[in-house]
PDB file of N, CA and C in Angstrom:
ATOM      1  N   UNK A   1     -30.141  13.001 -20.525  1.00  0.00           N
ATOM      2  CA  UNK A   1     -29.240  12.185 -21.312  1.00  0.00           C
ATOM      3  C   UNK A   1     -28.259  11.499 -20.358  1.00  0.00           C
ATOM      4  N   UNK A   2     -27.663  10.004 -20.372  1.00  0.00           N
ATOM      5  CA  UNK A   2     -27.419   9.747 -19.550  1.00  0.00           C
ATOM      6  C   UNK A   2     -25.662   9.080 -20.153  1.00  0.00           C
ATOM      7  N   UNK A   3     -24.778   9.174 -20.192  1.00  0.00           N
ATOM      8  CA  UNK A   3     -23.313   8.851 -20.495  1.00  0.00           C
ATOM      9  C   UNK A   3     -23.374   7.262 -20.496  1.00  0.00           C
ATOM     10  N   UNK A   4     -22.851   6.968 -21.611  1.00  0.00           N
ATOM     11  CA  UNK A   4     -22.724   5.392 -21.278  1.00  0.00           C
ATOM     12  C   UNK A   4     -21.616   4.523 -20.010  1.00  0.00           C
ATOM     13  N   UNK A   5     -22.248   3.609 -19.925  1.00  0.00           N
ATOM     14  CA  UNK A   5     -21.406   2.735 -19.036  1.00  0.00           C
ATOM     15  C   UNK A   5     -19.901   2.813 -19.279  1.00  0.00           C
ATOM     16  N   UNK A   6     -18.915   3.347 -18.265  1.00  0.00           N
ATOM     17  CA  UNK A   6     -17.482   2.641 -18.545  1.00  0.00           C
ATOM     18  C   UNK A   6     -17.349   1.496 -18.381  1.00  0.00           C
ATOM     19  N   UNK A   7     -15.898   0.980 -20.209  1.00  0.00           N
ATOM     20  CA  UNK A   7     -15.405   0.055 -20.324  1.00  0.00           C
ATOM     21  C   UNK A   7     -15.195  -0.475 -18.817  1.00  0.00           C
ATOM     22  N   UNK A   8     -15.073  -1.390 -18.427  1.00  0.00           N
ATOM     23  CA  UNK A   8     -14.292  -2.031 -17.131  1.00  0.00           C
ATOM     24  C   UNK A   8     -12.627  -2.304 -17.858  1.00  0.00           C
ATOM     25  N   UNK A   9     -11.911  -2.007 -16.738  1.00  0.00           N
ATOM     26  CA  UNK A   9     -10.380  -2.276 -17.155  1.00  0.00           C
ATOM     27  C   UNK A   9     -10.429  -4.168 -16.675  1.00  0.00           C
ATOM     28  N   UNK A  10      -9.700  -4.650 -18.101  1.00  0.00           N
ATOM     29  CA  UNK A  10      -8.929  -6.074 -17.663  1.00  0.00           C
ATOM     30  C   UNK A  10      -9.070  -6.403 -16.123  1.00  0.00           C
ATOM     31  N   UNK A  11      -9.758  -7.441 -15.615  1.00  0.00           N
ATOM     32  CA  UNK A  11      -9.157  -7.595 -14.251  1.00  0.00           C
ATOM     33  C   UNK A  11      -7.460  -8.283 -13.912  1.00  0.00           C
ATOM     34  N   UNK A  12      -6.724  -7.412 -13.044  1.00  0.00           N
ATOM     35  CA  UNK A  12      -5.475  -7.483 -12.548  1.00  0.00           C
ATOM     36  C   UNK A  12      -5.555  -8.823 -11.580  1.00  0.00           C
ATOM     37  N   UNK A  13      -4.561  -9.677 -12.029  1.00  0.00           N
ATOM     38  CA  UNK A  13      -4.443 -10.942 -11.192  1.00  0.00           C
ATOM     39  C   UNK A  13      -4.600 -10.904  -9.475  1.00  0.00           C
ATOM     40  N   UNK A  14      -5.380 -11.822  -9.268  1.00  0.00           N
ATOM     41  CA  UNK A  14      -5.538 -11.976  -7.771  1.00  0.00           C
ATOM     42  C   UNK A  14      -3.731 -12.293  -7.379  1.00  0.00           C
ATOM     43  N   UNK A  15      -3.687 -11.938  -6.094  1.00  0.00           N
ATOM     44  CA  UNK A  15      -2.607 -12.072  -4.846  1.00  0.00           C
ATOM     45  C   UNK A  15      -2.320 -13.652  -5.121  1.00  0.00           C
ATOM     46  N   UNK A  16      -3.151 -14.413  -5.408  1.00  0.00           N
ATOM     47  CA  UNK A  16      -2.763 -16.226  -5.610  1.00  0.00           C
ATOM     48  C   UNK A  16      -2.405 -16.642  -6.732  1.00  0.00           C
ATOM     49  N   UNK A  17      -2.701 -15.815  -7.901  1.00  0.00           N
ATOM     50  CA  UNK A  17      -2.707 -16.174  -9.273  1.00  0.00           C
ATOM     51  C   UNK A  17      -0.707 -15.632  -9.228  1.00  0.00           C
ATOM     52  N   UNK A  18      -1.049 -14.408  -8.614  1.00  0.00           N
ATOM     53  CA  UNK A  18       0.629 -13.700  -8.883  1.00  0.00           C
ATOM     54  C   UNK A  18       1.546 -15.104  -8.110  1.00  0.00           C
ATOM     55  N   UNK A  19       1.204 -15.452  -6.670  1.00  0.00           N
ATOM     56  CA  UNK A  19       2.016 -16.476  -6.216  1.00  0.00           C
ATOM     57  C   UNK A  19       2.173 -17.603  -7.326  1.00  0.00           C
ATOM     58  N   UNK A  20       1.202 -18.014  -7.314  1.00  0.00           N
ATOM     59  CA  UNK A  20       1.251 -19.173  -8.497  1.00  0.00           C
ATOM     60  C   UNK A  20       2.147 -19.763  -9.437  1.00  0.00           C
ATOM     61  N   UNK A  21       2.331 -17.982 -10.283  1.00  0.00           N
ATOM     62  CA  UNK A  21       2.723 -17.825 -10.996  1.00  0.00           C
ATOM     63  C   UNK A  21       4.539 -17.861 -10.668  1.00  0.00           C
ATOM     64  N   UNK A  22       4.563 -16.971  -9.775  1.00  0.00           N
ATOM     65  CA  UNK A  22       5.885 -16.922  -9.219  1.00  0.00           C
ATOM     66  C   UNK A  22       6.475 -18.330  -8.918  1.00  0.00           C
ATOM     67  N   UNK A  23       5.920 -18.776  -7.976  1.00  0.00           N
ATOM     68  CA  UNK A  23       6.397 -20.414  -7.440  1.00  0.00           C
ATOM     69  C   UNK A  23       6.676 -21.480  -8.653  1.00  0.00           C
ATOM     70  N   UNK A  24       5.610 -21.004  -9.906  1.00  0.00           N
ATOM     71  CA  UNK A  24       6.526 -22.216 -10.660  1.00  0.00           C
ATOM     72  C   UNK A  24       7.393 -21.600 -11.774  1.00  0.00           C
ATOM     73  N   UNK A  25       7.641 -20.507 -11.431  1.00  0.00           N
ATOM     74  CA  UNK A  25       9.312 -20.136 -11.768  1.00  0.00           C
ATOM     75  C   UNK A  25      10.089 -20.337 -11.206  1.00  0.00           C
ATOM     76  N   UNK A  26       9.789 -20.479 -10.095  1.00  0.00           N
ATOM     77  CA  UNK A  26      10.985 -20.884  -9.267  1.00  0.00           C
ATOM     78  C   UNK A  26      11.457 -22.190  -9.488  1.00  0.00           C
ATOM     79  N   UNK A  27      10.840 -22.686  -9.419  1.00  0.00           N
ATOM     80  CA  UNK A  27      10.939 -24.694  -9.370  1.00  0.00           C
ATOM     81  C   UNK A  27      11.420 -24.354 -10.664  1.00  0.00           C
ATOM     82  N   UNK A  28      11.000 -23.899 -11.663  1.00  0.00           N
ATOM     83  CA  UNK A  28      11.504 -24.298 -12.630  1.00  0.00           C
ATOM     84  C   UNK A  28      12.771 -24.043 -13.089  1.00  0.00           C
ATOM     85  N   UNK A  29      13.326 -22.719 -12.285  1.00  0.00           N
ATOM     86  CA  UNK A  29      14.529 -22.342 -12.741  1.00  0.00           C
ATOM     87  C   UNK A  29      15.421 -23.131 -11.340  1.00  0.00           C
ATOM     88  N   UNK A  30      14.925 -23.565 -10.262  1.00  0.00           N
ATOM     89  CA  UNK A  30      15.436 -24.728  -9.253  1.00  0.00           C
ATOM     90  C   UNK A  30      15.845 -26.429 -10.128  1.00  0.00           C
ATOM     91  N   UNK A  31      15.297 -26.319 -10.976  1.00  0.00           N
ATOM     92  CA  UNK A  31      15.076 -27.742 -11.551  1.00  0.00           C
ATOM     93  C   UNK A  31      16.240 -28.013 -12.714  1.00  0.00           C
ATOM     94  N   UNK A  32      16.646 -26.478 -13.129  1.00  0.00           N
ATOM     95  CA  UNK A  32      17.904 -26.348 -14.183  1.00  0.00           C
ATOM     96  C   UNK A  32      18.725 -26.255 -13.404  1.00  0.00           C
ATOM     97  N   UNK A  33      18.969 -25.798 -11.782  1.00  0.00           N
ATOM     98  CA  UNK A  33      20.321 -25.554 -11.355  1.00  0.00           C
ATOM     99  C   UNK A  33      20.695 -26.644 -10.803  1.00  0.00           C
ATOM    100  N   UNK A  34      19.761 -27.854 -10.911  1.00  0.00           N
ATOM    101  CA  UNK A  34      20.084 -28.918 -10.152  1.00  0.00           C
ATOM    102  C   UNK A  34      20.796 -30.106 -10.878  1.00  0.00           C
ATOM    103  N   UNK A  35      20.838 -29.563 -11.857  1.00  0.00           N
ATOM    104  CA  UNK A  35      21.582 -30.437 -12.929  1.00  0.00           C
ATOM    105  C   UNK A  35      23.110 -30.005 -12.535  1.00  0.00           C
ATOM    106  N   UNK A  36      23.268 -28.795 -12.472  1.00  0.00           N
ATOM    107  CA  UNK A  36      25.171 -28.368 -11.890  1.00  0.00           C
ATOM    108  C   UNK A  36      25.848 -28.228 -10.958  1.00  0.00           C
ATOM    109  N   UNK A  37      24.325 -28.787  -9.361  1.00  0.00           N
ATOM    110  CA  UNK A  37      24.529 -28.322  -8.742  1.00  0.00           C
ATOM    111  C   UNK A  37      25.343 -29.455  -7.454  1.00  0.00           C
ATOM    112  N   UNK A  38      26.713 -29.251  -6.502  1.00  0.00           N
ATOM    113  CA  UNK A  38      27.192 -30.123  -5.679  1.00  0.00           C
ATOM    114  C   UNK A  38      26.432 -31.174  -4.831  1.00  0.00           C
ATOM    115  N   UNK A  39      25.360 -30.487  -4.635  1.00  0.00           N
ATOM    116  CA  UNK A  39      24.196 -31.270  -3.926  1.00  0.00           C
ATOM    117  C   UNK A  39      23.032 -31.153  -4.075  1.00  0.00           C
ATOM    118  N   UNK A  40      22.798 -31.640  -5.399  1.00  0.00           N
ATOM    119  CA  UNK A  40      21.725 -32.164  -6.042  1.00  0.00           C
ATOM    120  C   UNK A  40      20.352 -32.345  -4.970  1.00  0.00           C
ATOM    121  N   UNK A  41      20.930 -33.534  -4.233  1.00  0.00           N
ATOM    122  CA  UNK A  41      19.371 -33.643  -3.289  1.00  0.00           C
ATOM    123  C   UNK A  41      18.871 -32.527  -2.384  1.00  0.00           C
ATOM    124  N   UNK A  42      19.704 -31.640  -1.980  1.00  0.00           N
ATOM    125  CA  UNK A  42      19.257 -30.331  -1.399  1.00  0.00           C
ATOM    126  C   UNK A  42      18.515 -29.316  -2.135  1.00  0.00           C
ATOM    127  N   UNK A  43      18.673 -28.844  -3.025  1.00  0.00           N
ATOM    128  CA  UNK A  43      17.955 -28.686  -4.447  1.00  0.00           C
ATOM    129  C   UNK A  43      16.611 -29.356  -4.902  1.00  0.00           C
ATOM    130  N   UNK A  44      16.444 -30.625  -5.114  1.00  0.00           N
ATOM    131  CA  UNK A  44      15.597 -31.283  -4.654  1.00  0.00           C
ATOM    132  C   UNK A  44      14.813 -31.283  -3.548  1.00  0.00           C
ATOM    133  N   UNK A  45      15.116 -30.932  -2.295  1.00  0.00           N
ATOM    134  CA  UNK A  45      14.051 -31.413  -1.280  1.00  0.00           C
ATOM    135  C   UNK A  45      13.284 -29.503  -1.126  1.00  0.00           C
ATOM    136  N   UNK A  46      13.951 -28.091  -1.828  1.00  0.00           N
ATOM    137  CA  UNK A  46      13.975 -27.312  -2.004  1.00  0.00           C
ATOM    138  C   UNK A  46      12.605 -27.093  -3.095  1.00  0.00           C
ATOM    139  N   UNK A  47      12.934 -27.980  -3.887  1.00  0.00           N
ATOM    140  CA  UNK A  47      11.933 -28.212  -4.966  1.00  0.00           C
ATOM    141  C   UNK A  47      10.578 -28.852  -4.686  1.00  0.00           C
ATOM    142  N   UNK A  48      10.684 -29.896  -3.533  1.00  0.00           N
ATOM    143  CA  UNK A  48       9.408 -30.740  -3.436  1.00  0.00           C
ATOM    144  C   UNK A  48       8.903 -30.068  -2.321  1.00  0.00           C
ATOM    145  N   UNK A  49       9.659 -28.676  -1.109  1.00  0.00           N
ATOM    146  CA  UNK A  49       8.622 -28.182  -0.319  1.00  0.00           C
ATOM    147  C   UNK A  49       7.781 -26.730  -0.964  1.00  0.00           C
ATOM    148  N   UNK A  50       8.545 -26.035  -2.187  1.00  0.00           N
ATOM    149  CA  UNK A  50       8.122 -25.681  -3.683  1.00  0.00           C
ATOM    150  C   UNK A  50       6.931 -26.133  -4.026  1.00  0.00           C
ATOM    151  N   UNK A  51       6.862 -27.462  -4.602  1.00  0.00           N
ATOM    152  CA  UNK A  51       5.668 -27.941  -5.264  1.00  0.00           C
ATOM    153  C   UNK A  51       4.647 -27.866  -4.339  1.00  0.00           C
ATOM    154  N   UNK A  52       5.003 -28.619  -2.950  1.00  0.00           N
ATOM    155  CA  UNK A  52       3.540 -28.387  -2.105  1.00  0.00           C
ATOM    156  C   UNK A  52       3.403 -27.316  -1.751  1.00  0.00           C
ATOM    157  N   UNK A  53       3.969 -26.143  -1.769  1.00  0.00           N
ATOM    158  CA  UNK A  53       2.905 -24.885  -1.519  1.00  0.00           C
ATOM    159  C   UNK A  53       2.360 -24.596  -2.858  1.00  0.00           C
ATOM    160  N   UNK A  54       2.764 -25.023  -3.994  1.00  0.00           N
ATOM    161  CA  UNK A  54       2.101 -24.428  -5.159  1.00  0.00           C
ATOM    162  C   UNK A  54       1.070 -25.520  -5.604  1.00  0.00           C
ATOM    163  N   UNK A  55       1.162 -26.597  -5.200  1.00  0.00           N
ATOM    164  CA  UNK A  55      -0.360 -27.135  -4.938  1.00  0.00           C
ATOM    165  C   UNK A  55      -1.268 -26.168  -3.676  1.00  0.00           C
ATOM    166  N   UNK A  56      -1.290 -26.272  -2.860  1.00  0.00           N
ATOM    167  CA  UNK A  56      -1.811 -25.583  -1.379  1.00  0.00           C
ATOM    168  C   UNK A  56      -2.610 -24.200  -2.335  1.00  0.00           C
ATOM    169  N   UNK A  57      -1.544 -23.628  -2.823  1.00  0.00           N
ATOM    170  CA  UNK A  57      -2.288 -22.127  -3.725  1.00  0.00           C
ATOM    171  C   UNK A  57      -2.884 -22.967  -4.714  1.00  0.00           C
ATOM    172  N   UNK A  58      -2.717 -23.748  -5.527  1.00  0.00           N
ATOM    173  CA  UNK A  58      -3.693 -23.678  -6.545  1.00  0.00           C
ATOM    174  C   UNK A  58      -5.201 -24.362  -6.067  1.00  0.00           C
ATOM    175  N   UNK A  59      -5.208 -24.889  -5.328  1.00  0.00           N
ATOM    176  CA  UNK A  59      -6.332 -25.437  -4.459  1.00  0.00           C
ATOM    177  C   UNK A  59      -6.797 -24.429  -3.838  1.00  0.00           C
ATOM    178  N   UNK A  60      -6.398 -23.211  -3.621  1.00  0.00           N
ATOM    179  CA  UNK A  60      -6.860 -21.839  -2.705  1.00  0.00           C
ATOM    180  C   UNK A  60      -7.708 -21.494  -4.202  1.00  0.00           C
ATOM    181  N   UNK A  61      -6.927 -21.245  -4.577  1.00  0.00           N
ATOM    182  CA  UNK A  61      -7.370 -20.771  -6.355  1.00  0.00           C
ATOM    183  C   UNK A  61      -8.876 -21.375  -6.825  1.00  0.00           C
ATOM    184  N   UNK A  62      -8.493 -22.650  -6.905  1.00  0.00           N
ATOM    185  CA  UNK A  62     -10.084 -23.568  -6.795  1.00  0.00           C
ATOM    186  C   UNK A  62     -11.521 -23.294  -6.253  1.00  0.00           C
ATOM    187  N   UNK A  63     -11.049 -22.879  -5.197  1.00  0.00           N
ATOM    188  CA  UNK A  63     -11.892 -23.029  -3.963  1.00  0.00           C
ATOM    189  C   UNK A  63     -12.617 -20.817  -4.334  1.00  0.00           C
ATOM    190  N   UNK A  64     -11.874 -20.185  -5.154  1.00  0.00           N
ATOM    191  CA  UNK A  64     -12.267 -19.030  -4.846  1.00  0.00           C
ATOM    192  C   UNK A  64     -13.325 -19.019  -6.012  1.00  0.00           C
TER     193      UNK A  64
END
């Protein structure tokens, strides 16, 4: 008699999916403080080297 197959557990997010995820919280909560913030464009340029790594990962993401 042979036991059936175990369920498989949910797979747990890859290491890129977690970045991903993280980076556009950031921007996003970067993108509300820049509305109050003394220097706006610093904030900004904070934000756009932000976006290109979270393009860079989601293109890693792609590619897997």
């Amino acid at each position: 008699m042979t036991s059936p197959a175990p369920i498989p557990n949910p797979i747990a997010p890859t290491a890129l999916e977690h970045r991903a995820r993280r980076l556009d919280m950031v921007v996003r909560e970067l993108r509300k403080r820049a509305r109050n913030h003394p220097a706006p464009h610093l904030i900004g340029q904070a934000i756009e080297g932000l976006e290109a790594e979270l393009i860079a990962v989601r293109r890693k993401l792609r590619r897997c």
